[in-house]
Protein backbone atom coordinates (compact mmCIF):
# COMPACT_ATOMS: atom_id res chain seq x y z
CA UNK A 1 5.23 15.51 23.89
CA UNK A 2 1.43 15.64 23.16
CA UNK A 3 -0.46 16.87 20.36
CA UNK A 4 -1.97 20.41 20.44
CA UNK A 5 -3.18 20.44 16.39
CA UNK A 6 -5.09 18.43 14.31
CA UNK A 7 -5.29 19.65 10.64
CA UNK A 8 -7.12 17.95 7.85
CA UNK A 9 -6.94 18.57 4.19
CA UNK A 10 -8.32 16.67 0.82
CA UNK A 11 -6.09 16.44 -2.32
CA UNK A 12 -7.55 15.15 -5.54
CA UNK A 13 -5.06 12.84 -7.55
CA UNK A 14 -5.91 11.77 -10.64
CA UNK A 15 -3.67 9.04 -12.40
CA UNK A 16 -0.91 9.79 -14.65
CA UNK A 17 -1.78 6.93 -16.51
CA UNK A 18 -5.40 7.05 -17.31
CA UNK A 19 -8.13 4.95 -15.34
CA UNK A 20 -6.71 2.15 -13.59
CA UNK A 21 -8.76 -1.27 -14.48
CA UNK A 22 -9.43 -4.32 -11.63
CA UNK A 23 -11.16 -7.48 -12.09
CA UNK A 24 -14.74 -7.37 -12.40
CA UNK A 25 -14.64 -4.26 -14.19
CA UNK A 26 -13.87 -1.87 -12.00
CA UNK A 27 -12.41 1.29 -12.72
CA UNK A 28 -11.03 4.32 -10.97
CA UNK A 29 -9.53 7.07 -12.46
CA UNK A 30 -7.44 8.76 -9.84
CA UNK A 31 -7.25 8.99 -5.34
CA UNK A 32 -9.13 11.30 -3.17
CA UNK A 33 -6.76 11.46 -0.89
CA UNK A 34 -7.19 12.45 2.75
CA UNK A 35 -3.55 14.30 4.57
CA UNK A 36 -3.53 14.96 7.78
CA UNK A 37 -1.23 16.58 10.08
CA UNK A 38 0.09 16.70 14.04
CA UNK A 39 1.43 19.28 15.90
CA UNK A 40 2.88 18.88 19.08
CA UNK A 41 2.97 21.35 22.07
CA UNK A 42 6.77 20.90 21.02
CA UNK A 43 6.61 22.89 17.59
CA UNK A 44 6.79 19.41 15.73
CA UNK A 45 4.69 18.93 13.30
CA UNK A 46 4.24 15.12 11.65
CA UNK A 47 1.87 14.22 8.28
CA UNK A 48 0.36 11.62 7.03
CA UNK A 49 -1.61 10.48 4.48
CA UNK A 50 -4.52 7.98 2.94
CA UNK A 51 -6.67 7.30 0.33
CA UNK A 52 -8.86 3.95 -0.40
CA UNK A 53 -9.23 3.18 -3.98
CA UNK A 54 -12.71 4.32 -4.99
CA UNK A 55 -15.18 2.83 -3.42
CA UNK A 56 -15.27 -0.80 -4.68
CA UNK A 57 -11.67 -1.64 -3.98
CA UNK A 58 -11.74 -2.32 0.03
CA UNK A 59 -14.00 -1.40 2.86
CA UNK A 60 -12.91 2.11 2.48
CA UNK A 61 -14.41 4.88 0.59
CA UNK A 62 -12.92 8.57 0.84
CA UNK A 63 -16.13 10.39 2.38
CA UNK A 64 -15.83 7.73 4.95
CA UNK A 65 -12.60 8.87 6.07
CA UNK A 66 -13.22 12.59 6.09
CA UNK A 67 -16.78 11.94 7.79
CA UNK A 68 -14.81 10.50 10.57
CA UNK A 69 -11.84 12.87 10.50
CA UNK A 70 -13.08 15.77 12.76
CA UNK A 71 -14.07 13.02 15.34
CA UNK A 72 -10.61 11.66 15.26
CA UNK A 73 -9.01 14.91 15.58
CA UNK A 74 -10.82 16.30 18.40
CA UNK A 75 -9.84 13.18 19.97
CA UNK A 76 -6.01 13.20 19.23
CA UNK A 77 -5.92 16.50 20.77
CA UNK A 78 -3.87 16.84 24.51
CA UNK A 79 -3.04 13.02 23.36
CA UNK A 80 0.68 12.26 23.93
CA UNK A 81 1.84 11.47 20.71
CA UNK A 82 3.63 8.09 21.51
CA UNK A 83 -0.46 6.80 22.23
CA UNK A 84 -2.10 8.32 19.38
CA UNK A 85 -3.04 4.94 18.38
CA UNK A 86 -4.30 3.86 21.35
CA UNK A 87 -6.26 6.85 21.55
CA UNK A 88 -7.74 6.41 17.98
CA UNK A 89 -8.54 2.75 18.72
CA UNK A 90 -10.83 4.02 21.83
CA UNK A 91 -12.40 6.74 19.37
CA UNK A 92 -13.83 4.75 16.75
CA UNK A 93 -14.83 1.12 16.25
CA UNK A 94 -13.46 -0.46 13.18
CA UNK A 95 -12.96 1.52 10.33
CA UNK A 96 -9.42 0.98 10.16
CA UNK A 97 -8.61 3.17 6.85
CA UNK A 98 -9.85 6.32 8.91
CA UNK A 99 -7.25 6.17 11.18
CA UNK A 100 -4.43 5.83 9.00
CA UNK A 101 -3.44 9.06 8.30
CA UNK A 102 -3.70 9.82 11.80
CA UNK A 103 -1.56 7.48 12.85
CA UNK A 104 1.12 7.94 10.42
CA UNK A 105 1.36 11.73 11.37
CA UNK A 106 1.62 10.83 14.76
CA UNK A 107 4.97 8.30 13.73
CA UNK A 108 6.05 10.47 12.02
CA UNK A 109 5.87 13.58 14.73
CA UNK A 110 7.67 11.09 16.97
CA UNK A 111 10.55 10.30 14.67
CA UNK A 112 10.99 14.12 13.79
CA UNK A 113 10.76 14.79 17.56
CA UNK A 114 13.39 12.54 18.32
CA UNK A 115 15.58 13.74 15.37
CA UNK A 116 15.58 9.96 13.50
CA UNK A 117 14.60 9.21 10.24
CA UNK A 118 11.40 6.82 10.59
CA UNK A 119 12.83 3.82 9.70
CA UNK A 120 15.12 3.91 13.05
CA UNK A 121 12.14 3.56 14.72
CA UNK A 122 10.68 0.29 12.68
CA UNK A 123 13.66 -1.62 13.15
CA UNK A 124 16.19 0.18 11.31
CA UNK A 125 17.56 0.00 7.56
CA UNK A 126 18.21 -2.83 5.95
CA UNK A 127 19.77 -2.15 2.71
CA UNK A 128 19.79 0.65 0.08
CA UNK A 129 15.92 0.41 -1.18
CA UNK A 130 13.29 -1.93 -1.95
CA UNK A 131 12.24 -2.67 -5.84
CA UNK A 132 9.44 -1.55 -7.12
CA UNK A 133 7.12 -2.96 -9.13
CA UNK A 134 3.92 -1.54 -11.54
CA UNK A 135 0.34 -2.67 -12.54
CA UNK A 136 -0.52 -3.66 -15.83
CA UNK A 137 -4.47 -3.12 -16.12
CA UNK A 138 -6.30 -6.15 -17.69
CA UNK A 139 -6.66 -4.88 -21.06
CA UNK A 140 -5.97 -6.38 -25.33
CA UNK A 141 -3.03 -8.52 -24.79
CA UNK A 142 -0.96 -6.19 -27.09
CA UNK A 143 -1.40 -3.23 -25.52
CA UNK A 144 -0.58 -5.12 -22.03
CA UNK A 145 2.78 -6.17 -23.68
CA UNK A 146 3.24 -2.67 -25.09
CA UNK A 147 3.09 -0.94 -21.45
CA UNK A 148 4.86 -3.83 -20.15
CA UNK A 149 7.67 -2.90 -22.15
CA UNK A 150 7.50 0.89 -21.57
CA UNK A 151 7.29 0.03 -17.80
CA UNK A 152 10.80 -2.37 -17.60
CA UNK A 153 12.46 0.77 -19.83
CA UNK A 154 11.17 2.87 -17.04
CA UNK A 155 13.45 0.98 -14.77
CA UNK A 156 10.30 -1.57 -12.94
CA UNK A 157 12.00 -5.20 -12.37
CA UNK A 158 8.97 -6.61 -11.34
CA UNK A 159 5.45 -6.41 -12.95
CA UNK A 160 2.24 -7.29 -11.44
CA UNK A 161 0.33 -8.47 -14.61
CA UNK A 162 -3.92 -7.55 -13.85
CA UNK A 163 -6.43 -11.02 -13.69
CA UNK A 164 -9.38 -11.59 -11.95
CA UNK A 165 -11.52 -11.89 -15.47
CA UNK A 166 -12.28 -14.52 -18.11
CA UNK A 167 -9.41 -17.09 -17.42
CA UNK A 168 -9.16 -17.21 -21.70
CA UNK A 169 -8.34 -13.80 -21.81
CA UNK A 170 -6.25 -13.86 -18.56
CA UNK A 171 -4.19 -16.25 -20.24
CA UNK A 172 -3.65 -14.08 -23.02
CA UNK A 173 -2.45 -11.12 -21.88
CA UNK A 174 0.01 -12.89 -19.40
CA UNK A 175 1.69 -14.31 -21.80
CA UNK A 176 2.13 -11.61 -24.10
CA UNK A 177 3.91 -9.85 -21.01
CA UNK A 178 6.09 -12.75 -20.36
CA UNK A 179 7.01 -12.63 -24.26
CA UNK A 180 7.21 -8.89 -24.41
CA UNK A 181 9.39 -8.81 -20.97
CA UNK A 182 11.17 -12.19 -20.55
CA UNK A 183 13.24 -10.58 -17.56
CA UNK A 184 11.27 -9.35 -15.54
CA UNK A 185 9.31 -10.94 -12.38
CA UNK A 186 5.85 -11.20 -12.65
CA UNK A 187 3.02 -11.28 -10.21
CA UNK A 188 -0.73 -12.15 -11.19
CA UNK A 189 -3.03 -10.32 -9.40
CA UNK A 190 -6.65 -11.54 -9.39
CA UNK A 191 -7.59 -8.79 -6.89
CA UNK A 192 -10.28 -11.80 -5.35
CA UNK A 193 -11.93 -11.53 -8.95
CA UNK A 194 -12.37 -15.76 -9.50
CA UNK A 195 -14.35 -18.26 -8.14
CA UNK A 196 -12.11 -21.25 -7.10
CA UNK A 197 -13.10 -22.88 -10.49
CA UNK A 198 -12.39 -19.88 -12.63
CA UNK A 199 -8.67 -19.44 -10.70
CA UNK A 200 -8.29 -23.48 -11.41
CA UNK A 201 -8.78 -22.93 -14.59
CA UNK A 202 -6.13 -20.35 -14.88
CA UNK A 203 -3.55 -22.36 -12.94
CA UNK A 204 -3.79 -25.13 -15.30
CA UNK A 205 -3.47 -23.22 -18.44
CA UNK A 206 -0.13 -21.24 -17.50
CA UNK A 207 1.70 -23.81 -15.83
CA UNK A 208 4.94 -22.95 -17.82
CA UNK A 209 4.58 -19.47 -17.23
CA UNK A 210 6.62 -18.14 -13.96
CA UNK A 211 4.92 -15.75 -12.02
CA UNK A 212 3.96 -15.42 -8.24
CA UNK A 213 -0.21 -16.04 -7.83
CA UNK A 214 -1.84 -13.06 -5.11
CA UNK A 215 -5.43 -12.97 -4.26
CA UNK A 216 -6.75 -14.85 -6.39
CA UNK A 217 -10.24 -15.07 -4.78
CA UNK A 218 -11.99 -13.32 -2.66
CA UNK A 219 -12.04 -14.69 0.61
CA UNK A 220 -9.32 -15.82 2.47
CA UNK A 221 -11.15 -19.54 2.72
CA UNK A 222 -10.87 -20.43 -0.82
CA UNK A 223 -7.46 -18.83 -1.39
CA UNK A 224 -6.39 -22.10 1.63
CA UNK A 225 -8.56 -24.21 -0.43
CA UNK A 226 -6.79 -23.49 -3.91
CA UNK A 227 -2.89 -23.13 -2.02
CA UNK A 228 -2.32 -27.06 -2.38
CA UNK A 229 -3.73 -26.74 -6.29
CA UNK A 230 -1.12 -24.20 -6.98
CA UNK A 231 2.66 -24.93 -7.58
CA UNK A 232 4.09 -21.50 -7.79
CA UNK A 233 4.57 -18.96 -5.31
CA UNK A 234 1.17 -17.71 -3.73
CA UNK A 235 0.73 -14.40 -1.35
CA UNK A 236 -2.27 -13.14 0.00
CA UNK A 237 -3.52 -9.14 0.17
CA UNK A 238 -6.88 -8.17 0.35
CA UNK A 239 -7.89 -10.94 3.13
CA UNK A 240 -5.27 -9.93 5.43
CA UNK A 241 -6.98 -7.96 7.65
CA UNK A 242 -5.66 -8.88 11.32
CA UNK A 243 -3.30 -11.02 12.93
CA UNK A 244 -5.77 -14.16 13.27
CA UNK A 245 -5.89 -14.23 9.06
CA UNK A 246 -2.28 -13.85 8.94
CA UNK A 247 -2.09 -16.62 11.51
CA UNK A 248 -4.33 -18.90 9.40
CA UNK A 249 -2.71 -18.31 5.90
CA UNK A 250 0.88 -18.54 7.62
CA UNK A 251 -0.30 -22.53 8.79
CA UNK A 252 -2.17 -23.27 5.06
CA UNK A 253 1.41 -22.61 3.96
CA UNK A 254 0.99 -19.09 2.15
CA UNK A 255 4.31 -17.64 0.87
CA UNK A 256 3.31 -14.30 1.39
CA UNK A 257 1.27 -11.04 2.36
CA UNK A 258 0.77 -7.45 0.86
CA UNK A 259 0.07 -5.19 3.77
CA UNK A 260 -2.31 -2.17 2.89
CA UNK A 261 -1.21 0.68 5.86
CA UNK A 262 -4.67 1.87 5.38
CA UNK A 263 -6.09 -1.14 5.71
CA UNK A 264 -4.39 -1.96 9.10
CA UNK A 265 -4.89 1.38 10.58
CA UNK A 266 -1.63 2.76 10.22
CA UNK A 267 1.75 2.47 10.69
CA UNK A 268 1.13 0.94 14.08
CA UNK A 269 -1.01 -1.79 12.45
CA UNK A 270 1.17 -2.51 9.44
CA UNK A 271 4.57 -2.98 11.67
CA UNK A 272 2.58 -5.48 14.01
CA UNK A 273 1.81 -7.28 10.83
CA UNK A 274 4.50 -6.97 9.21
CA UNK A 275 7.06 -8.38 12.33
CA UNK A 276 4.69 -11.17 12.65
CA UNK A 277 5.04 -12.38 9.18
CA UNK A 278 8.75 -12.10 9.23
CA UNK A 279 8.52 -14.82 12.15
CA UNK A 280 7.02 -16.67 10.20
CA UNK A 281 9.29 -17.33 7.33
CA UNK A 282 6.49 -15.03 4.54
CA UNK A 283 7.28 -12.61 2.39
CA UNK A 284 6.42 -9.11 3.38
CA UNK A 285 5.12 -6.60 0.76
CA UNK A 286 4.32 -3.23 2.37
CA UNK A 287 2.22 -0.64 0.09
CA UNK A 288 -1.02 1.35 0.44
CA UNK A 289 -4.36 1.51 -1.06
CA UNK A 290 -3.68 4.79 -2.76
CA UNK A 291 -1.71 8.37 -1.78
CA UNK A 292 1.21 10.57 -3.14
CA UNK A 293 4.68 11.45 -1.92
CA UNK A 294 3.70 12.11 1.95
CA UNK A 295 1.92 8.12 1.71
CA UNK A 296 4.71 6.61 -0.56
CA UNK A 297 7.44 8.02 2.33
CA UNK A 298 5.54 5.85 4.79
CA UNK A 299 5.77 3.11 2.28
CA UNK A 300 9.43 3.43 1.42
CA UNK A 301 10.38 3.82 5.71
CA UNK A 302 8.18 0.33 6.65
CA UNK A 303 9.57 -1.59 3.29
CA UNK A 304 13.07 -0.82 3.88
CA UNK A 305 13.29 -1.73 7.59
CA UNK A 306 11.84 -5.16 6.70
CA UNK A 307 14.33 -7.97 6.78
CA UNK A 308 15.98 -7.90 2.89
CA UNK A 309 15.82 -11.95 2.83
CA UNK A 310 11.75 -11.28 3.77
CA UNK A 311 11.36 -8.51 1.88
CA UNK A 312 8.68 -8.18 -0.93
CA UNK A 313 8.69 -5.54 -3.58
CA UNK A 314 6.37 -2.04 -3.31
CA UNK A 315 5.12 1.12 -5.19
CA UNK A 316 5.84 4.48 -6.46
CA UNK A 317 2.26 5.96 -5.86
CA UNK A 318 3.69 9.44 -6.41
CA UNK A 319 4.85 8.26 -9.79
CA UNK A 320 1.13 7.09 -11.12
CA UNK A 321 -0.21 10.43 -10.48
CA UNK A 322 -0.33 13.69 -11.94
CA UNK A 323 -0.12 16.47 -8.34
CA UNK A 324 2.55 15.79 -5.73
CA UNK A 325 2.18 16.90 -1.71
CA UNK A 326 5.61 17.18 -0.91
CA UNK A 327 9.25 17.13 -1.85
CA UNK A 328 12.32 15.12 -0.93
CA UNK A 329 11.55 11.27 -2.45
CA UNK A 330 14.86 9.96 -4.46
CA UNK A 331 14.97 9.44 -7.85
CA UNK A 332 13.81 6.10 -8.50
CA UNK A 333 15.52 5.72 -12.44
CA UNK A 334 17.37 2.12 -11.15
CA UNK A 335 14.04 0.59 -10.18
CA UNK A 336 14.10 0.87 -6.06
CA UNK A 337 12.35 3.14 -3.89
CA UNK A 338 14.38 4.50 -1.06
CA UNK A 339 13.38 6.58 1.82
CA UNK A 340 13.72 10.01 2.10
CA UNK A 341 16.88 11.64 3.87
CA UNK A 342 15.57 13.41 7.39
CA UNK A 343 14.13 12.69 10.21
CA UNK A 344 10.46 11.58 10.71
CA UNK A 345 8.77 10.65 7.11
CA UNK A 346 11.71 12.97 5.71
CA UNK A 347 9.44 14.48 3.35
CA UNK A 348 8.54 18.57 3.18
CA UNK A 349 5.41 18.62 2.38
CA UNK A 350 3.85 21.24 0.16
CA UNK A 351 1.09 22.49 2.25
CA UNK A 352 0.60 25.36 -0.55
CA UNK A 353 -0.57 22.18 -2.65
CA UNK A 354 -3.11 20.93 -0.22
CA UNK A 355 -5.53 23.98 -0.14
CA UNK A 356 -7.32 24.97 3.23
CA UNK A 357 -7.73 21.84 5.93
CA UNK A 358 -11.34 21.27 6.12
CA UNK A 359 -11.11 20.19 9.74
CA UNK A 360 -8.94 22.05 12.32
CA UNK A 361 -8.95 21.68 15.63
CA UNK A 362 -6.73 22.93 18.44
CA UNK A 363 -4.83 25.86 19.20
């Protein structure tokens, strides 16, 4: 089975929620999302989907990603689809987040091709779901507490409380969550916003709060300096990269890792990851740097075929914004997101919603 089509479309996805706020300031108000789609000399067809968050989030930036896309494509075409990723290594140096979508479509052309649901292919189901969990942008503590409490009526277990700022007002606003939500799990996420001293700071002033410290700074050197300084849970996300930082945060005694897709390339990249970590004893979050329904599909397929006792929590990206791309996501009222039913991705995607591809190449 080898591809014969490469299609490429942009969708525009503003948040549902308003402008979502990082440390540092930083703001975006929505994903520029990049789908892309396979088709085999079969008649199977596979998408997939990415979209970095803005351009001061990662490496990424969306014109990035649709620069390289006709160079990817032309490359992916005659390719048998089981060594798309090989192929799209050999393409283009680095740039991981260009390739994601790519390689997604071409998992997802394999699964459909072989009639499984994509999850059967990662290692199989392990459970119902995975829980899902939303951000709470740094903001006044009471209007943190107030969409902390709209967000755990919503069904979300687990809240991932926004830090990365002034420690004083860091401290503030996570504990009017913890007050506002006292059953719920919550996650600080500094985004790599402190210095070691600010995040020190922090530690010591909630240590009776319970909550599960990620990325607190920015590289993955003083996150292993400040692991022996913190005595709560601590996982690591934007400085997981490759295997050799996963390596070196799994001997410092990290807990845990959020894997980006985009970020690692792809599905290819995120499973390697992901498997390794598992040997290792961490806890495995799988999400994305940004998409809709065809992205969050990918999400819901890697999460759910992770080992339950290793598995972290994800996200409903089709939930925080305001256009979908395709059809076929369970509801997700009881907090967990579940994988479509069908093979491949299981998702059927709206391609009415997507517009004309901007880069097409093959027959």
């Amino acid at each position: 089975m080898r591809i014969a089509r490469v299609d490429c479309y942009r969708q525009q996805q503003p948040f549902a929620d308003g402008p979502y706020v990082l440390s540092g300031g930083r703001v975006d108000s929505g994903f520029d999302s990049l789908v892309v789609s396979v088709t085999t000399d079969t008649g199977v067809t596979g998408w997939g989907e990415m979209s970095p968050l803005g351009t001061m989030y990662d490496p990424a930036f969306a014109e990035g990603a649709r620069a390289a896309a006709p160079i990817l494509a032309a490359a992916l075409v005659d390719t048998p689809v089981a060594a798309a990723a090989r192929t799209l290594a050999s393409t283009l140096k680095g740039h991981p987040y260009a390739k994601s979508a790519f390689d997604m479509a071409a998992w997802d052309a394999l699964a459909r091709g072989a009639g499984l649901p994509l999850h059967n292919l990662l290692g199989g189901a392990d459970g119902e779901g995975t829980a899902l969990y939303r951000s709470i942008g740094r903001a006044a503590p009471e209007d943190m507490a107030k969409a902390a409490v709209e967000y755990r009526q919503r069904g979300y277990r687990r809240l991932q409380v926004k830090v990365g700022g002034d420690p004083v007002a860091d401290e503030a606003g996570l504990r009017a969550v913890a007050e506002a939500v006292p059953d719920a799990a919550l996650w600080c996420d500094a985004n790599g916003g402190w210095s070691l001293a600010d995040a020190r700071r922090f530690l010591a002033a909630t240590t009776a709060v319970p909550y599960t410290f990620e990325q607190p700074c920015a590289s993955i050197r003083e996150c292993l300096l400040l692991r022996p300084h913190a005595a709560r849970p601590m996982v690591l996300d934007e400085s997981i990269t490759d295997l050799d930082d996963l390596v070196a945060a799994a001997s410092a005694g990290i807990d845990g890792i959020t894997i980006k897709i985009a970020r690692v390339g792809g599905v290819t990249g995120a499973r390697l990851l992901r498997d390794a970590a598992v040997a290792f004893g961490m806890i495995v979050t799988v999400e994305d740097t940004g998409g809709a329904d065809i992205d969050t599909a990918a999400m819901a397929h890697l999460s759910v075929s992770t080992p339950s006792a290793r598995r972290g929590h994800t996200v409903d990206f089709h939930h925080w914004v305001t256009v979908s791309n395709g059809r076929g996501l369970p509801p997700t009222d009881d907090g967990l997101l579940r994988p479509p039913v069908g093979d491949g991705l299981g998702i059927d995607v709206d391609v009415a919603a997507l517009g004309q591809p901007f880069v097409v190449v093959g027959g």
